[in-house]
N, C-alpha and C. Protein backbone atom coordinates (compact mmCIF):
# COMPACT_ATOMS: atom_id res chain seq x y z
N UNK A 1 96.65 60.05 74.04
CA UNK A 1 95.63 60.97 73.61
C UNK A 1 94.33 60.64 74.36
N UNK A 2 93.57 61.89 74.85
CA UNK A 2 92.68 61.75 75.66
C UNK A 2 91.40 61.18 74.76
N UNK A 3 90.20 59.93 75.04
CA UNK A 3 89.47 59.44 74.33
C UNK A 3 88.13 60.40 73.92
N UNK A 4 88.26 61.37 74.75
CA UNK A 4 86.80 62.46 74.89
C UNK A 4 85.51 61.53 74.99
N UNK A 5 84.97 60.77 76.16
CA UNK A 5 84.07 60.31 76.13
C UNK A 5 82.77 60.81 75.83
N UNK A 6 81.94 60.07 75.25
CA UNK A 6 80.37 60.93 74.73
C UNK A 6 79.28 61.48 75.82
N UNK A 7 79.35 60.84 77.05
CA UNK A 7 78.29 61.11 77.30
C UNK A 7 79.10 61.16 79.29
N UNK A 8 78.25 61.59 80.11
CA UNK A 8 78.20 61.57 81.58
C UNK A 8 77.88 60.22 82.10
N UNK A 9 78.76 59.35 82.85
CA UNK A 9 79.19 57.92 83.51
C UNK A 9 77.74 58.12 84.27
N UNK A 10 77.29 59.59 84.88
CA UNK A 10 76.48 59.41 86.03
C UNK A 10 74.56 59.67 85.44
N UNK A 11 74.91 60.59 84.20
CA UNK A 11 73.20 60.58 84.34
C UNK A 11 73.30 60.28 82.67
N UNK A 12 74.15 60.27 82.36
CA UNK A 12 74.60 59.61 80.50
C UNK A 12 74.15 60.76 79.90
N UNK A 13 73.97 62.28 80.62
CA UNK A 13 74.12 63.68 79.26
C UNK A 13 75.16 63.26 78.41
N UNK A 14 74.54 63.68 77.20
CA UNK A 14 75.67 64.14 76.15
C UNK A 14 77.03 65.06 76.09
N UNK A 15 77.93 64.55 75.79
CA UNK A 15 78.87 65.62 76.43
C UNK A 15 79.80 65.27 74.68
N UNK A 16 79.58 66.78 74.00
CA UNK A 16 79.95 66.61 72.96
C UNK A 16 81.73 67.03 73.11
N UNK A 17 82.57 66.66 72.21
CA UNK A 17 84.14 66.89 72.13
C UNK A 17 84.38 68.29 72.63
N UNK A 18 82.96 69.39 72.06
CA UNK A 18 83.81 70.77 72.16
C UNK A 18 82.89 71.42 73.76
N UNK A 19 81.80 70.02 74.38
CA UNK A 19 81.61 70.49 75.56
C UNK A 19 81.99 71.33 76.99
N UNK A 20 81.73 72.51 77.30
CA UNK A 20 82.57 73.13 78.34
C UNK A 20 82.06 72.92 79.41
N UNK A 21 81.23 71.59 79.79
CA UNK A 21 80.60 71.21 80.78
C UNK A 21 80.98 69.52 81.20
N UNK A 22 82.24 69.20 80.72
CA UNK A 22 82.77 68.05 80.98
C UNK A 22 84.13 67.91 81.63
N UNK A 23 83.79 66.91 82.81
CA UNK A 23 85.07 67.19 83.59
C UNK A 23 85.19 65.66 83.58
N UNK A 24 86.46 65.33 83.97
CA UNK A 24 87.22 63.88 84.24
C UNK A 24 88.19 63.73 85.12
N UNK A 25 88.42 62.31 85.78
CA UNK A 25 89.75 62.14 86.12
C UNK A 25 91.10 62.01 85.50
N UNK A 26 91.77 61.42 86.12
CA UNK A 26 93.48 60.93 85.39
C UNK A 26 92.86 59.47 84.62
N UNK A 27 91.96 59.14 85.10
CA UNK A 27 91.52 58.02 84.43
C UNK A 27 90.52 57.85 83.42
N UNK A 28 90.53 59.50 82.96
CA UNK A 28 89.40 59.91 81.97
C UNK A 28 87.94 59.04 82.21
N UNK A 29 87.74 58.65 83.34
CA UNK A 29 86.08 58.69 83.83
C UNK A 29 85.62 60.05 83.89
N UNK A 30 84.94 60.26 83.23
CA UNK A 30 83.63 61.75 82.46
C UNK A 30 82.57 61.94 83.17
N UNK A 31 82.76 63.31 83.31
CA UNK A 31 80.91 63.16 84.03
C UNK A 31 80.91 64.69 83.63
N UNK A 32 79.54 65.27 83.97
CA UNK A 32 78.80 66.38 83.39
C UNK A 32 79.10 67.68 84.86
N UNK A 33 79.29 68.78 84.84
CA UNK A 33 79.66 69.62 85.78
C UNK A 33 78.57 69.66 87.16
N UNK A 34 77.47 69.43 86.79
CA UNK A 34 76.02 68.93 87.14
C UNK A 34 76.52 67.86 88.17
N UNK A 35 76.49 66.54 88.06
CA UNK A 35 76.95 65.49 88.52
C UNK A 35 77.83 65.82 89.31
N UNK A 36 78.54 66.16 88.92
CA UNK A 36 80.16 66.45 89.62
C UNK A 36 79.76 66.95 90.71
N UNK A 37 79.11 68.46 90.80
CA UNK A 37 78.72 69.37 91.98
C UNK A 37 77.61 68.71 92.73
N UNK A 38 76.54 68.00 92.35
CA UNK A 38 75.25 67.44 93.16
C UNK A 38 74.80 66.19 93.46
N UNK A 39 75.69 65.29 92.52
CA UNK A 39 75.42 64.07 93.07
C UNK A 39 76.46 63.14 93.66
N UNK A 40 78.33 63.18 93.06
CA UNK A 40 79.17 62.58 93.42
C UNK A 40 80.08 62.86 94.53
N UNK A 41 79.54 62.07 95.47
CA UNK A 41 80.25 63.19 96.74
C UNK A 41 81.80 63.32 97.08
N UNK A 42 81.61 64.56 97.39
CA UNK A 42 82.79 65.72 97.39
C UNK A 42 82.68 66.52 96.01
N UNK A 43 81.97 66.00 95.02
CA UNK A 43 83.07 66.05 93.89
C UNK A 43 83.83 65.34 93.08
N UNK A 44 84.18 64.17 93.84
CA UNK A 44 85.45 63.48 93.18
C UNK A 44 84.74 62.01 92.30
N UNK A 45 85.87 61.70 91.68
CA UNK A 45 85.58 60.49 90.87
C UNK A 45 85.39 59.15 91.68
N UNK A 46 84.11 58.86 91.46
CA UNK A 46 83.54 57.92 92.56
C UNK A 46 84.48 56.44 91.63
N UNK A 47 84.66 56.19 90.88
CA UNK A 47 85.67 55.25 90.95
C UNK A 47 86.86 55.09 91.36
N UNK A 48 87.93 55.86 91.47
CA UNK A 48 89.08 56.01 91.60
C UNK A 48 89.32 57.00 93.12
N UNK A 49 88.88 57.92 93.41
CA UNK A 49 88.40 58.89 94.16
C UNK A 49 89.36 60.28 94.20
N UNK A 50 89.97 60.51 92.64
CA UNK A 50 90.41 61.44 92.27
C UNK A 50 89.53 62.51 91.96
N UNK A 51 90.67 63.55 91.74
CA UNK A 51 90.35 64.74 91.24
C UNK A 51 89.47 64.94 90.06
N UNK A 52 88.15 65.66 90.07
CA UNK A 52 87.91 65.90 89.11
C UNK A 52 87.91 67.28 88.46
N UNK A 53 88.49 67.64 87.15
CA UNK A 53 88.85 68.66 86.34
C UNK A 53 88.66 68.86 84.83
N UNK A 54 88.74 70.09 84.52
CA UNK A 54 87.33 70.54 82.67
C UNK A 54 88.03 69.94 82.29
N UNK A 55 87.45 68.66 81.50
CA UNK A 55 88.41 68.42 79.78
C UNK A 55 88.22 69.04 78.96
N UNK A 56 89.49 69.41 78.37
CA UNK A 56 90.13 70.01 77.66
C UNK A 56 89.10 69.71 76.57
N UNK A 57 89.10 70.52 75.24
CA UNK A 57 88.05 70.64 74.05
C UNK A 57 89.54 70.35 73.15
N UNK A 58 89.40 69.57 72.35
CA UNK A 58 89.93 69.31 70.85
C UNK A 58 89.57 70.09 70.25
N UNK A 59 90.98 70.72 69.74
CA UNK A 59 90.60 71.62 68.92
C UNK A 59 90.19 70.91 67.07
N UNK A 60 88.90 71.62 66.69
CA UNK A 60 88.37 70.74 65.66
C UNK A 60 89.16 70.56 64.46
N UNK A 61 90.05 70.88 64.17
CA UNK A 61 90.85 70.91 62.96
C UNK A 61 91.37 68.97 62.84
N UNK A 62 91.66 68.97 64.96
CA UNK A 62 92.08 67.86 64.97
C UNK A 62 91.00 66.79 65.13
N UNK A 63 89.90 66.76 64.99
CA UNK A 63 89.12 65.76 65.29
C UNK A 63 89.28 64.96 64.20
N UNK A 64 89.15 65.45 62.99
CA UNK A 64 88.78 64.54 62.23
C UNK A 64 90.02 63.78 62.13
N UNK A 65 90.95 63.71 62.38
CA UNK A 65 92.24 62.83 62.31
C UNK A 65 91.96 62.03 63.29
N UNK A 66 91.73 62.49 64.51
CA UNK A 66 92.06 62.06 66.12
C UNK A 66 90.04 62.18 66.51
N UNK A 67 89.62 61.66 65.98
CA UNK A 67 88.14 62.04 66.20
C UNK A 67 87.76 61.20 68.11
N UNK A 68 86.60 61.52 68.66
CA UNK A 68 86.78 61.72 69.94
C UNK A 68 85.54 59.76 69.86
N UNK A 69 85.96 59.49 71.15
CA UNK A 69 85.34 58.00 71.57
C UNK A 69 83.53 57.84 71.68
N UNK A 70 83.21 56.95 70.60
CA UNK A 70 82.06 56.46 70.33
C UNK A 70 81.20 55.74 71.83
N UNK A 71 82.20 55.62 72.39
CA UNK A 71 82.03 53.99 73.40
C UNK A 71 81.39 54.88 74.45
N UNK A 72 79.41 54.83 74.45
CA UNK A 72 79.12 55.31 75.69
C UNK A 72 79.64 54.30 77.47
N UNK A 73 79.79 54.97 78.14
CA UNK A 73 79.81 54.65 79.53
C UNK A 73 78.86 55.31 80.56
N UNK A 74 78.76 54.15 81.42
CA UNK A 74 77.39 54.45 82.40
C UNK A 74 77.29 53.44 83.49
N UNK A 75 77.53 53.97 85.12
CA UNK A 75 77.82 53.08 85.66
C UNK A 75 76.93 53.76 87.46
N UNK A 76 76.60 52.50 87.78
CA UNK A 76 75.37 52.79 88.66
C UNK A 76 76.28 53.32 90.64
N UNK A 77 76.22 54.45 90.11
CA UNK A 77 77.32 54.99 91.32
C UNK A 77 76.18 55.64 92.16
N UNK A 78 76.53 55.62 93.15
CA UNK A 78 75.43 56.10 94.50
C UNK A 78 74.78 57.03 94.22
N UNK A 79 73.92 57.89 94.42
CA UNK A 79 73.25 59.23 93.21
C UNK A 79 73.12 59.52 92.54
N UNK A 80 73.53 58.69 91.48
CA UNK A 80 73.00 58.18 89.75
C UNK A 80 72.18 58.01 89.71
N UNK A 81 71.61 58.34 88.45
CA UNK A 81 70.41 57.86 87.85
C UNK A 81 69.84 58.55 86.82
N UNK A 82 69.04 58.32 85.81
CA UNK A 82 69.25 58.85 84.06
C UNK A 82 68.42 60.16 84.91
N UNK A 83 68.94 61.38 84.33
CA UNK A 83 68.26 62.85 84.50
C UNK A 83 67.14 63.03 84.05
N UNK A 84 66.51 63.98 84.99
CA UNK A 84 65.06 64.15 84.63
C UNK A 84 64.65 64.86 83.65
């Protein structure tokens, strides 16, 4: 089950469970559609250097069973840096 991370690895936006502005790898590293297009180059997941693609929204019925990951992440990747 995917962890739905809280926030963008690259400028730490909020990226809530039912966000349609959150994309990830296979390695569910998160970032904001923003990021993705202007700061991580190509596009891709500057850790791994995969694909990045929308995560999927939980549907809310299931959150509260399967509720989405507390654990912010934030990591100082080349064109990072907290948004203005």
């Amino acid at each position: 089950m995917l962890e739905l991370r809280p926030n963008c690895e690259c400028c730490d936006k909020d990226l809530p469970p039912d966000a349609a502005d959150a994309v990830m790898c296979t390695f569910e590293c998160t970032f904001c559609t923003d990021c993705a297009a202007n700061r991580l180059p190509g596009g891709r997941c500057p850790n791994c250097g995969g694909e990045l693609v929308r995560r999927p929204v939980r549907p809310a019925d299931k959150l509260a069973k399967f509720p989405a990951s507390t654990k912010r992440v934030l990591k100082a990747h080349a064109g990072c840096g907290k948004a203005a």
